[in-house]
N, C-alpha and C. Protein backbone atom coordinates (compact mmCIF):
# COMPACT_ATOMS: atom_id res chain seq x y z
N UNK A 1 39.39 3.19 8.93
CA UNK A 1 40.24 2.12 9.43
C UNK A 1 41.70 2.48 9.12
N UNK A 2 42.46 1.79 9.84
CA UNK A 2 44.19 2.78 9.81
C UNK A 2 44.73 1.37 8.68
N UNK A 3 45.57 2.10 8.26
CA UNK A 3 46.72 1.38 7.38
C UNK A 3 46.81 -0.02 8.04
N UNK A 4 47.40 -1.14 6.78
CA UNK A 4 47.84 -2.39 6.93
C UNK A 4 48.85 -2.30 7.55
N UNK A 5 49.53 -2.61 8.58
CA UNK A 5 50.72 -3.28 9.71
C UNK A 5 51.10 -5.04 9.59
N UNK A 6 51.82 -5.21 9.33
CA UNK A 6 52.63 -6.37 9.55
C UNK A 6 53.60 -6.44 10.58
N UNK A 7 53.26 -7.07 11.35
CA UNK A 7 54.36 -6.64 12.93
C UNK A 7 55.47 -7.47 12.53
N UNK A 8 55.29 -8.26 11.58
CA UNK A 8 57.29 -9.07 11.21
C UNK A 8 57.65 -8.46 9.94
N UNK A 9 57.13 -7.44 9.28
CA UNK A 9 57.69 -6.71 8.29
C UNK A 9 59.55 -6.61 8.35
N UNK A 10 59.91 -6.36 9.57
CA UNK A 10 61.11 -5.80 9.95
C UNK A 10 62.04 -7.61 9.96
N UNK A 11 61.16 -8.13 10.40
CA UNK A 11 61.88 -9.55 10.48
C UNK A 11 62.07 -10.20 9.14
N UNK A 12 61.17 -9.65 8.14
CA UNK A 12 60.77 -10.63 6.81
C UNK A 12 62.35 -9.63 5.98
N UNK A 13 62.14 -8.56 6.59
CA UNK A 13 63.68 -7.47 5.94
C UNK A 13 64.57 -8.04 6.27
N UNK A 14 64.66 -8.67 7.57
CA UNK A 14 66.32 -9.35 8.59
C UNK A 14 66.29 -10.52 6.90
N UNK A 15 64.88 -11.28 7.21
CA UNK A 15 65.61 -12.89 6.27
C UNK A 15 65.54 -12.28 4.54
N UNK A 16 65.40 -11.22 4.30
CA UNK A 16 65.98 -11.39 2.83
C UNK A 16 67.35 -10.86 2.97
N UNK A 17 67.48 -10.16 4.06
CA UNK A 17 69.15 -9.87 3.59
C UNK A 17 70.08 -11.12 3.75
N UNK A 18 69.64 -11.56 5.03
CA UNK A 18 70.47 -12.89 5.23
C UNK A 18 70.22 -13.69 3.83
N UNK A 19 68.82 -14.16 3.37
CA UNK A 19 69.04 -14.62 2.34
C UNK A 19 70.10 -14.22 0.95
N UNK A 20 70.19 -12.81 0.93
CA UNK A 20 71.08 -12.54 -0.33
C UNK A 20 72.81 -12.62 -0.17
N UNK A 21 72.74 -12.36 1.59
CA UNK A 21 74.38 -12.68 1.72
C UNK A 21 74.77 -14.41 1.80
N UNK A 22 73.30 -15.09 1.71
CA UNK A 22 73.62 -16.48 1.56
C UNK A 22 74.20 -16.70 0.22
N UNK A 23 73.02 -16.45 -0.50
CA UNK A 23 73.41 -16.31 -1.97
C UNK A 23 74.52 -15.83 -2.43
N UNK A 24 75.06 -14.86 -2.11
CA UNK A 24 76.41 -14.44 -2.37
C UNK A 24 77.46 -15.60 -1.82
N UNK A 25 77.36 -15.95 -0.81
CA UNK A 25 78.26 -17.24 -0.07
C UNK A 25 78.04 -18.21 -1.11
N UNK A 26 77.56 -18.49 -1.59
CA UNK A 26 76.77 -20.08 -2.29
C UNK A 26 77.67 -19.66 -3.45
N UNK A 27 77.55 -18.64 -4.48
CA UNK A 27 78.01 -18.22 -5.62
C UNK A 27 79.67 -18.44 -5.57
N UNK A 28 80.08 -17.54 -4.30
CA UNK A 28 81.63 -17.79 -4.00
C UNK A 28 82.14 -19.23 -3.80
N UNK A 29 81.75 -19.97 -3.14
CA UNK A 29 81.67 -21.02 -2.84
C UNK A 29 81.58 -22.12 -4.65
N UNK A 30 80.91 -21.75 -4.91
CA UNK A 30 80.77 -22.55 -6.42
C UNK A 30 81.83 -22.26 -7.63
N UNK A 31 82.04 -20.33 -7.20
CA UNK A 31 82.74 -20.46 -8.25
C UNK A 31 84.22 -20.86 -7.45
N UNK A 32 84.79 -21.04 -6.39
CA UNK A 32 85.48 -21.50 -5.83
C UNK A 32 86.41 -23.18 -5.94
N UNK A 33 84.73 -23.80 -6.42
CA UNK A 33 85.27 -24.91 -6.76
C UNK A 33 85.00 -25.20 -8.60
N UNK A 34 84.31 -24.26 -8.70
CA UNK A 34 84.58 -24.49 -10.70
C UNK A 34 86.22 -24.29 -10.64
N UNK A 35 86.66 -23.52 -10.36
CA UNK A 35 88.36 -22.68 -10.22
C UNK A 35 89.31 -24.32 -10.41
N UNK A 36 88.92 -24.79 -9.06
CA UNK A 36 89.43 -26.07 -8.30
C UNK A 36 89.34 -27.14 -9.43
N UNK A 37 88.07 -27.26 -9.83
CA UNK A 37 88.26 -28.22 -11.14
C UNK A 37 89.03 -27.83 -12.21
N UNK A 38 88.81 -26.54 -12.61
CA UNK A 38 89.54 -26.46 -13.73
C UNK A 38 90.80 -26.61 -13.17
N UNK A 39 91.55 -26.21 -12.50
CA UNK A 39 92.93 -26.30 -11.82
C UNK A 39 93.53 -28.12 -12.13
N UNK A 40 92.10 -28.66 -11.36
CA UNK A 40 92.79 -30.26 -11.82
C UNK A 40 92.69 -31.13 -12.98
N UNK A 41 91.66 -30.49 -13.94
CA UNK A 41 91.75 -30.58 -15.08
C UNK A 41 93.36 -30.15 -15.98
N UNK A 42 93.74 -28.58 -15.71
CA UNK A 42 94.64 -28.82 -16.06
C UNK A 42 96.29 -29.14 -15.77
N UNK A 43 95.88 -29.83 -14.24
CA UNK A 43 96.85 -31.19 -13.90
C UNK A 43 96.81 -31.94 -14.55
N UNK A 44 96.06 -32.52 -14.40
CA UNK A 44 95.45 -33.93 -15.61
C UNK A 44 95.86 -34.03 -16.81
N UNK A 45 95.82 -32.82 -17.32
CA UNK A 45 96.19 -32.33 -18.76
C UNK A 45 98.06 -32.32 -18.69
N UNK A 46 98.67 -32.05 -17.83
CA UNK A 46 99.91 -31.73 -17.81
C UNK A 46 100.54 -33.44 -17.94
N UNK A 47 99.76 -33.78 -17.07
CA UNK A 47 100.02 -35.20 -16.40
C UNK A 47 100.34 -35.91 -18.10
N UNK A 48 99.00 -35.84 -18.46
CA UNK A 48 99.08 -36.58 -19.72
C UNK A 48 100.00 -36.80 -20.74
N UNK A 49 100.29 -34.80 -20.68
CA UNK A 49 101.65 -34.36 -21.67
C UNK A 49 103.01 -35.25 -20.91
N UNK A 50 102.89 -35.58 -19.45
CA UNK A 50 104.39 -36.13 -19.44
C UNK A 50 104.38 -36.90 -19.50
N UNK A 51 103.26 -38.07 -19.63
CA UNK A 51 103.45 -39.39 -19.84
C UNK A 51 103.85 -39.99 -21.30
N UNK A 52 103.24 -39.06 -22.55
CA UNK A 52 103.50 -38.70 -23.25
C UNK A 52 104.69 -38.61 -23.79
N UNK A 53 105.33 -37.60 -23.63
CA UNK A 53 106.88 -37.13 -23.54
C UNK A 53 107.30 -38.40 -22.70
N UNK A 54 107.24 -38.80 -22.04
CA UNK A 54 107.84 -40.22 -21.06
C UNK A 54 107.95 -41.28 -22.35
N UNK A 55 106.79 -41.87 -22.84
CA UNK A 55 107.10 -43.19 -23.81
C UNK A 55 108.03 -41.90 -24.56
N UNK A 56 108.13 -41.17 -24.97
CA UNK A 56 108.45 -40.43 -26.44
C UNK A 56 110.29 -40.80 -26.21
N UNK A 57 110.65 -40.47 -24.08
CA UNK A 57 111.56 -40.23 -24.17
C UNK A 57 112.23 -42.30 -23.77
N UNK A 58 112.06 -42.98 -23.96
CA UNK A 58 111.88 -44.40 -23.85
C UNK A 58 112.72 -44.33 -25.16
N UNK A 59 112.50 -44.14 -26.04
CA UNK A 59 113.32 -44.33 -27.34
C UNK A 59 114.86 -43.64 -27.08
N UNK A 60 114.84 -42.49 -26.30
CA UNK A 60 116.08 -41.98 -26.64
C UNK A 60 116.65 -42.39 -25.29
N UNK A 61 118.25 -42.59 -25.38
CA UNK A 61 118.86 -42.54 -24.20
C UNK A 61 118.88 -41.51 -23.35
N UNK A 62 118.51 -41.96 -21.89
CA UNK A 62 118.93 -40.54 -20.96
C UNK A 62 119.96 -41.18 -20.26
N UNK A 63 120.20 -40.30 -19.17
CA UNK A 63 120.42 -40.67 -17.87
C UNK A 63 119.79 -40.96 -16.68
N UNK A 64 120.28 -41.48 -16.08
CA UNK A 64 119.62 -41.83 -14.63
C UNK A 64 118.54 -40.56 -13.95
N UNK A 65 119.87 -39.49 -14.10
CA UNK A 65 119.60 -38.20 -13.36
C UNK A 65 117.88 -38.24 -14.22
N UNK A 66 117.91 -37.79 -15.25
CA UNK A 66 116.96 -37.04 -16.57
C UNK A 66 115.66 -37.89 -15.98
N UNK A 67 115.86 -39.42 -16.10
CA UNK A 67 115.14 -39.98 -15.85
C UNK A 67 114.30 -40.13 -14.45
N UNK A 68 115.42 -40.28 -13.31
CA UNK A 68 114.77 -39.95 -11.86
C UNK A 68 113.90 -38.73 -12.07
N UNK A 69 114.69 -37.20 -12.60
CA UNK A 69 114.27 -36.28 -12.16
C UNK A 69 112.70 -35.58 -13.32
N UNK A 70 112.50 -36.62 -14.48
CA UNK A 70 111.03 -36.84 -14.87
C UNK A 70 110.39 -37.23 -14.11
N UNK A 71 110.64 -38.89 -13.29
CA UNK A 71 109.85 -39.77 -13.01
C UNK A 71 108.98 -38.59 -11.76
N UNK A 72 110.19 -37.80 -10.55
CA UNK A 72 109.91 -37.53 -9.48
C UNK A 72 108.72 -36.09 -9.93
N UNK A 73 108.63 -35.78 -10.96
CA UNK A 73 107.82 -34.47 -11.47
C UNK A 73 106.36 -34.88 -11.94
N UNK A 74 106.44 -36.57 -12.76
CA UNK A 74 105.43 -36.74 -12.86
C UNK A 74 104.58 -37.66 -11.63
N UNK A 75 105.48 -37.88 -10.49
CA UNK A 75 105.03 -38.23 -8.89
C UNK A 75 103.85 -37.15 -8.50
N UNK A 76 104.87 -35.99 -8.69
CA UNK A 76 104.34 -34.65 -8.03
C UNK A 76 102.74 -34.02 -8.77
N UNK A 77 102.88 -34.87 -9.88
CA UNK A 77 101.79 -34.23 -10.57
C UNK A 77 101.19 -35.28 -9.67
N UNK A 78 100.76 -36.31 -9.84
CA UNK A 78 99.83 -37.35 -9.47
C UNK A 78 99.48 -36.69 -7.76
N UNK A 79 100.45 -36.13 -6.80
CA UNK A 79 99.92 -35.98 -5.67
C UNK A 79 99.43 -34.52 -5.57
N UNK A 80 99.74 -34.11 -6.52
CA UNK A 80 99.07 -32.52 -7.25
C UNK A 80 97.12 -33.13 -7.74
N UNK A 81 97.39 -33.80 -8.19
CA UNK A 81 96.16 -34.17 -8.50
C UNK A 81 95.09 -34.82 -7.23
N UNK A 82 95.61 -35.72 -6.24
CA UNK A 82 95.56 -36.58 -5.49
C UNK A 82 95.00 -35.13 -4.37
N UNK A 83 95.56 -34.39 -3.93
CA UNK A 83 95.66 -32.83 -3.68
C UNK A 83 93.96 -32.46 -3.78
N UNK A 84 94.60 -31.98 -5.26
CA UNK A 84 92.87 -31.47 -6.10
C UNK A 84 91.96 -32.14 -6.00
N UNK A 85 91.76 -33.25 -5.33
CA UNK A 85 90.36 -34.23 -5.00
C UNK A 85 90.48 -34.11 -3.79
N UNK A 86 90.97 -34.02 -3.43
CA UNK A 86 90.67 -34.20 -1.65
C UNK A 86 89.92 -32.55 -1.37
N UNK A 87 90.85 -31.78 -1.92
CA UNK A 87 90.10 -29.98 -1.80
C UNK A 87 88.58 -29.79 -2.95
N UNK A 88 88.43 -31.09 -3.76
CA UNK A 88 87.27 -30.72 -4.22
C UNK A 88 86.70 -31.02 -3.18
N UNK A 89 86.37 -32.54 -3.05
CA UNK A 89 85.51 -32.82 -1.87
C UNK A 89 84.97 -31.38 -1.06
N UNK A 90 85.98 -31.05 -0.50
CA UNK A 90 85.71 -30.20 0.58
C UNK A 90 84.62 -29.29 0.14
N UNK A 91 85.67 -28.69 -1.15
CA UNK A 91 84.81 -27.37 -1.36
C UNK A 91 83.26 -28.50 -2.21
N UNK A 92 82.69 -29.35 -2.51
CA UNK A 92 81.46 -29.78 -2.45
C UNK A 92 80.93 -30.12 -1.56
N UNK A 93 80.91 -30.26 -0.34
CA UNK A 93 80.36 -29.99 0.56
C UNK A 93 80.31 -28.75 1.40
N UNK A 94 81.03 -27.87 1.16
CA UNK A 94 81.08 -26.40 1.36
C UNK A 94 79.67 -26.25 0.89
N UNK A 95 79.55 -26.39 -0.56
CA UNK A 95 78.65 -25.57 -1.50
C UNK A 95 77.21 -26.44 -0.95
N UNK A 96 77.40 -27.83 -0.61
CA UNK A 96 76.06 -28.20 -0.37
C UNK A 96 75.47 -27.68 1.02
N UNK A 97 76.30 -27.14 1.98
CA UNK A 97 76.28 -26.52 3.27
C UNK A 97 75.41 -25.63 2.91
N UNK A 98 76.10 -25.03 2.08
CA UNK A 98 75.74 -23.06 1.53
C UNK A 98 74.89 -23.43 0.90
N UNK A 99 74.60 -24.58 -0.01
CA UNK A 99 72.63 -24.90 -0.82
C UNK A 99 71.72 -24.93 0.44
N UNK A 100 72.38 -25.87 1.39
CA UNK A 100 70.70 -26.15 2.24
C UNK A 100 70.80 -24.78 3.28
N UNK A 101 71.80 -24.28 3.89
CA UNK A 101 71.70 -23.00 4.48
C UNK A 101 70.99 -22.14 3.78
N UNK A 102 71.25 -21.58 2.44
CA UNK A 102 69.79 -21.24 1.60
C UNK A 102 68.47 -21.19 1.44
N UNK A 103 68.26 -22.54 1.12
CA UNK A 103 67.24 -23.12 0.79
C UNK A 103 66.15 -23.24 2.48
N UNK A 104 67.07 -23.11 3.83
CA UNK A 104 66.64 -22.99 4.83
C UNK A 104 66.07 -21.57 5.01
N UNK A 105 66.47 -20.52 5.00
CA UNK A 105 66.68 -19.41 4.93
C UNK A 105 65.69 -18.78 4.32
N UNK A 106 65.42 -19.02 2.78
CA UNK A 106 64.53 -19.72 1.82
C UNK A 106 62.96 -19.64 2.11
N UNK A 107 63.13 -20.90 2.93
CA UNK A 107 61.83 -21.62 3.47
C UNK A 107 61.34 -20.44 4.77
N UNK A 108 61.97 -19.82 5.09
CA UNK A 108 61.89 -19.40 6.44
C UNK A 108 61.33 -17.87 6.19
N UNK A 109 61.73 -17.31 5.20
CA UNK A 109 60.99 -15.94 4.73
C UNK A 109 60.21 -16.23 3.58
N UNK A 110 59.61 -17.29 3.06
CA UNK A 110 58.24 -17.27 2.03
C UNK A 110 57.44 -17.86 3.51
N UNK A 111 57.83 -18.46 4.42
CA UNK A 111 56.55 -18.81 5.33
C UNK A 111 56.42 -17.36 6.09
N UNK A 112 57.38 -16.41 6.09
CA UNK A 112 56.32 -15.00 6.52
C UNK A 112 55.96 -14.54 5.42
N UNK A 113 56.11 -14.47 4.32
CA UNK A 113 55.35 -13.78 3.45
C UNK A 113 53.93 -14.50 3.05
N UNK A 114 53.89 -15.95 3.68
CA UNK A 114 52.51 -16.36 3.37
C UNK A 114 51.63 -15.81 4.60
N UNK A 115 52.40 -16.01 5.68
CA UNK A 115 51.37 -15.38 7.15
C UNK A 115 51.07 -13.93 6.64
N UNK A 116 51.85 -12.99 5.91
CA UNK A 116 51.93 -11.71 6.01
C UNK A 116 50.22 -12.00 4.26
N UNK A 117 50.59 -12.30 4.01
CA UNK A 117 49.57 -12.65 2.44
C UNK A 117 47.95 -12.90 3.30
N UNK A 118 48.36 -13.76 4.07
CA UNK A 118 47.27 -14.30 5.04
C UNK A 118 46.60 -13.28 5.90
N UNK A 119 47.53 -12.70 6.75
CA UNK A 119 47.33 -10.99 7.17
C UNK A 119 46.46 -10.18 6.43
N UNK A 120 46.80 -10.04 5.47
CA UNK A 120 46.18 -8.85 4.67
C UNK A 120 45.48 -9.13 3.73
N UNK A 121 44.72 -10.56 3.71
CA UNK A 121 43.59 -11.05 3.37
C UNK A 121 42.80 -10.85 4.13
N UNK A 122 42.76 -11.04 5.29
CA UNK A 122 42.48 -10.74 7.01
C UNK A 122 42.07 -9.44 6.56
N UNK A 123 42.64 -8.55 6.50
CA UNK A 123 42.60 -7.22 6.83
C UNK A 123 42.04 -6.54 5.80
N UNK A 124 41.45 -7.51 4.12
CA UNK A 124 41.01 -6.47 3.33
C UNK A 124 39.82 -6.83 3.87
N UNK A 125 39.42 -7.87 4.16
CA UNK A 125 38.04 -8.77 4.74
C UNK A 125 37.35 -7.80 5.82
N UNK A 126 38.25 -7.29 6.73
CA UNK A 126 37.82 -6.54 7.68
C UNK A 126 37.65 -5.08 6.77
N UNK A 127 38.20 -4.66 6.10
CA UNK A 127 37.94 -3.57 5.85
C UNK A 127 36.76 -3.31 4.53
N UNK A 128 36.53 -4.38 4.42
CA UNK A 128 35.52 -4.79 3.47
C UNK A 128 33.90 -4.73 4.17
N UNK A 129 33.94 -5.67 5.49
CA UNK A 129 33.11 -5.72 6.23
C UNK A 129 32.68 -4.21 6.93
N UNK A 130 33.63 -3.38 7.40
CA UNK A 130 33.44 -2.24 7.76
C UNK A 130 32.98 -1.33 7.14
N UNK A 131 32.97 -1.09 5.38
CA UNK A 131 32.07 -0.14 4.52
C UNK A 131 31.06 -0.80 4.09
N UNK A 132 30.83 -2.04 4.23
CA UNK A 132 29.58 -2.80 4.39
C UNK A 132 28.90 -2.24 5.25
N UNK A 133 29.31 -2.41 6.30
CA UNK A 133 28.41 -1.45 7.94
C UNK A 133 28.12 -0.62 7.87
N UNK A 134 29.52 0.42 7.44
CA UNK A 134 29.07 1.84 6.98
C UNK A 134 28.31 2.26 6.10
N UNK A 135 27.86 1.45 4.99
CA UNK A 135 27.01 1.75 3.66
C UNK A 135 25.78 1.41 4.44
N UNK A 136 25.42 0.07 5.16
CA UNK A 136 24.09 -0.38 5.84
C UNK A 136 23.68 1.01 6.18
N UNK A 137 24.38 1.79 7.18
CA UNK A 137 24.32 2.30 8.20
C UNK A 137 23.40 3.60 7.41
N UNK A 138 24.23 4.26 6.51
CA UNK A 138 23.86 4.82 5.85
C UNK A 138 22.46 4.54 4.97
N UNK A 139 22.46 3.50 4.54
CA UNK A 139 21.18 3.31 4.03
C UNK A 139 19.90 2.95 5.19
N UNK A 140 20.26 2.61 6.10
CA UNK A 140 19.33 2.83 7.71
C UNK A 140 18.72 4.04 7.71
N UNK A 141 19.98 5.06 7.54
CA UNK A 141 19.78 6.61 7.81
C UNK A 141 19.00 7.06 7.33
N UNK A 142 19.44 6.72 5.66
CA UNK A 142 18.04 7.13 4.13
C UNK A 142 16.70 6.72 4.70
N UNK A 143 16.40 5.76 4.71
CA UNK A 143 15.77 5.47 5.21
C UNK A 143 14.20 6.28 6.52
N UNK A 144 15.35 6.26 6.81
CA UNK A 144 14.62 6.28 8.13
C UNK A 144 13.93 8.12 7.94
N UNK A 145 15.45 8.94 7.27
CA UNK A 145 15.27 10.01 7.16
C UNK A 145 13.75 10.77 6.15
N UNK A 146 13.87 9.23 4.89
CA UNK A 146 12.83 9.40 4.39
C UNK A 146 11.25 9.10 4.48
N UNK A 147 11.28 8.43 5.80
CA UNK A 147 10.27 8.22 6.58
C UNK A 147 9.32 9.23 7.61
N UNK A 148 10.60 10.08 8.40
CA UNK A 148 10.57 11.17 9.06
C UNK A 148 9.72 12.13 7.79
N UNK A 149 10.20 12.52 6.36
CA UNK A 149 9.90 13.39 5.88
C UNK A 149 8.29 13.03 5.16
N UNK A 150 8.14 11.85 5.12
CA UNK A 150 6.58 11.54 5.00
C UNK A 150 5.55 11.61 5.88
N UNK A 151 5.87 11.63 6.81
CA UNK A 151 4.96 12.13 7.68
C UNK A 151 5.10 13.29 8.19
């Protein structure tokens, strides 16, 4: 009997590569937005320091200028921050795109590797059955041969 064949062998090759350049997308994508958090984390963190420095500078006299030109920096942080949520969002739904594109992908080459599992259960069965035949066959032969030689 000839060798095991899987006629989607070549296809089950197409979905793991696609699967690993998913995976690579998914990874970029994540660490993309770890980046993004930490980024607004340390907005947040800056933010804090000027509010900070703000009561600190409440005690001392400024000027108008000193004062506008705090107030308008710690504006900028807040829409710096305001910013960094709107681009998380995004990039979390990026990444949940790139999870279920995966996880699709995923699903789509373990169901040929179960047909292909299934296949070549198939095919030890048959080749199981066939030295079955062939052993019968052979023992027919004994047989028969040792019958011929008794008489």
């Amino acid at each position: 009997m000839k060798r095991f064949h899987f006629s989607l062998d070549k296809i089950m090759e197409i979905k793991q590569t696609e699967e690993k350049i998913l995976q690579k997308n998914l990874v970029l994508v994540q660490t993309e937005l770890f980046n993004a958090e930490n980024i607004q984390e340390a907005i947040q963190h800056k933010l804090c320091e000027e509010w900070m420095r703000q009561d600190k500078m409440k005690n001392k006299v400024l000027s108008s200028v000193e004062f506008n030109l705090h107030h308008k920096y710690i504006k900028s942080l807040d829409e710096d921050i305001d910013n960094s949520k709107r681009n998380i969002q995004k990039l979390k739904k990026k990444v949940d795109i790139a999870r279920n594109k995966l996880l699709d992908k995923t699903k789509e080459r373990k169901t040929i590797e179960k047909l292909r599992d299934v296949r070549f259960s198939e095919y030890k069965k048959a080749v199981k059955k066939e030295e079955q035949n062939f052993l019968d066959e052979i023992s027919i032969q004994s047989n028969r041969f040792k019958k011929v030689q008794e008489n």
